[in-house]
Protein backbone atom coordinates (compact mmCIF):
# COMPACT_ATOMS: atom_id res chain seq x y z
CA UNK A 1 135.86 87.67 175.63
CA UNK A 2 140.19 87.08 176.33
CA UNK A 3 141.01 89.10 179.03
CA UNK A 4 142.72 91.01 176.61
CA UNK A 5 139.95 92.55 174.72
CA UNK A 6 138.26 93.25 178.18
CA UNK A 7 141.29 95.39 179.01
CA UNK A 8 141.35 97.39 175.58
CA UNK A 9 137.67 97.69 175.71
CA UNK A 10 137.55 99.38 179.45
CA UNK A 11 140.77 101.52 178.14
CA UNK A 12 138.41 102.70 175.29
CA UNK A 13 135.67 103.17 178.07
CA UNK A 14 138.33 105.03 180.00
CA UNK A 15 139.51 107.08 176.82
CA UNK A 16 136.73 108.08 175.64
CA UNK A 17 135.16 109.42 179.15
CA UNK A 18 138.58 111.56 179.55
CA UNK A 19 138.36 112.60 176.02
CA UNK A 20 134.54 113.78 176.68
CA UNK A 21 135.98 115.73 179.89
CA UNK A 22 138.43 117.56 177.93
CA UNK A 23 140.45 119.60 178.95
CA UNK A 24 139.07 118.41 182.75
CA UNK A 25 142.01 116.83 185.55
CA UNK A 26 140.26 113.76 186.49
CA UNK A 27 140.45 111.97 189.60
CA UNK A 28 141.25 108.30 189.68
CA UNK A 29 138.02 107.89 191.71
CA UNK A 30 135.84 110.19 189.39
CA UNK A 31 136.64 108.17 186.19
CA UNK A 32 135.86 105.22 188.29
CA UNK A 33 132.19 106.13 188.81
CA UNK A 34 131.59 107.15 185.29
CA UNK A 35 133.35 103.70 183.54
CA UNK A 36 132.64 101.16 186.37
CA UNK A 37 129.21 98.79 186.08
CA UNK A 38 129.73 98.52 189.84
CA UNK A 39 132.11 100.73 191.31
CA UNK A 40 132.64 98.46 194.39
CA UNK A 41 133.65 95.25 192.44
CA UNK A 42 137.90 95.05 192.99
CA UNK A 43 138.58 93.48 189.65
CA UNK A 44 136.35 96.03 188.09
CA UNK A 45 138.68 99.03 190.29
CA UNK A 46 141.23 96.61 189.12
CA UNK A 47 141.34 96.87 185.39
CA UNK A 48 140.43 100.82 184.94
CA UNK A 49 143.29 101.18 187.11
CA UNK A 50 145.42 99.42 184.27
CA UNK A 51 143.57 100.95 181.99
CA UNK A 52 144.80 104.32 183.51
CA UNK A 53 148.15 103.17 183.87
CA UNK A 54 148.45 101.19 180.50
CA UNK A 55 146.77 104.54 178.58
CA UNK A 56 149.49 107.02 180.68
CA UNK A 57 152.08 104.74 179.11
CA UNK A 58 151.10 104.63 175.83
CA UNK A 59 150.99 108.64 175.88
CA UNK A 60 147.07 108.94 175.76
CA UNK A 61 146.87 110.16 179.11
CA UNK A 62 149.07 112.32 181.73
CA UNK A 63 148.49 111.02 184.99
CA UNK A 64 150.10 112.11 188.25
CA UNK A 65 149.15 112.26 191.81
CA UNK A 66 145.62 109.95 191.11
CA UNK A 67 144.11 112.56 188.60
CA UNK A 68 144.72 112.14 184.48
CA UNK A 69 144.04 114.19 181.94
CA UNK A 70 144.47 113.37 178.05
CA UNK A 71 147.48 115.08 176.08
CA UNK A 72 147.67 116.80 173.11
CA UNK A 73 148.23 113.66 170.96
CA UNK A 74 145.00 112.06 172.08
CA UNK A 75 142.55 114.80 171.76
CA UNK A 76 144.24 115.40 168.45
CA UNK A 77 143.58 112.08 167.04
CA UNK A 78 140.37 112.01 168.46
CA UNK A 79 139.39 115.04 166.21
CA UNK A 80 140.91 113.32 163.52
CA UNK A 81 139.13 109.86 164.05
CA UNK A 82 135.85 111.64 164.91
CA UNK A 83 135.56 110.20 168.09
């Protein structure tokens, strides 16, 4: 796997927990725990760290002050997608 699709598959692991916590404010450390194989693994912290940030960007996620949440537009086209 490129080190590409690893990143879009543990933003989709990182999606899809926030979307599942809806309307929840996660911590960075809480999302963490529930997407990491092993929490304790830097690269692992690493990329759902970009994932967070890379997600916020793209408008999937609000994230301030280390928690996130997902906006309207993602929860929307989750329902849409049937995700």
């Amino acid at each position: 796997m490129t080190p590409d699709e690893l990143d879009r598959q543990t933003q989709h692991a990182v999606l899809l927990f926030a979307l599942a916590s809806d309307p929840a404010l996660l911590s960075d450390e809480e999302i963490l725990l529930a997407v990491a194989q092993d929490p304790e693994d830097v690269d692992e912290r690493d990329s759902i760290t970009r994932a967070i940030r890379e997600l916020s960007a793209s408008g999937l996620l609000h994230y301030r002050n280390g928690f996130a949440q997902t906006t309207r537009a993602a929860t929307r086209a989750a329902l849409l997608l049937h995700l």
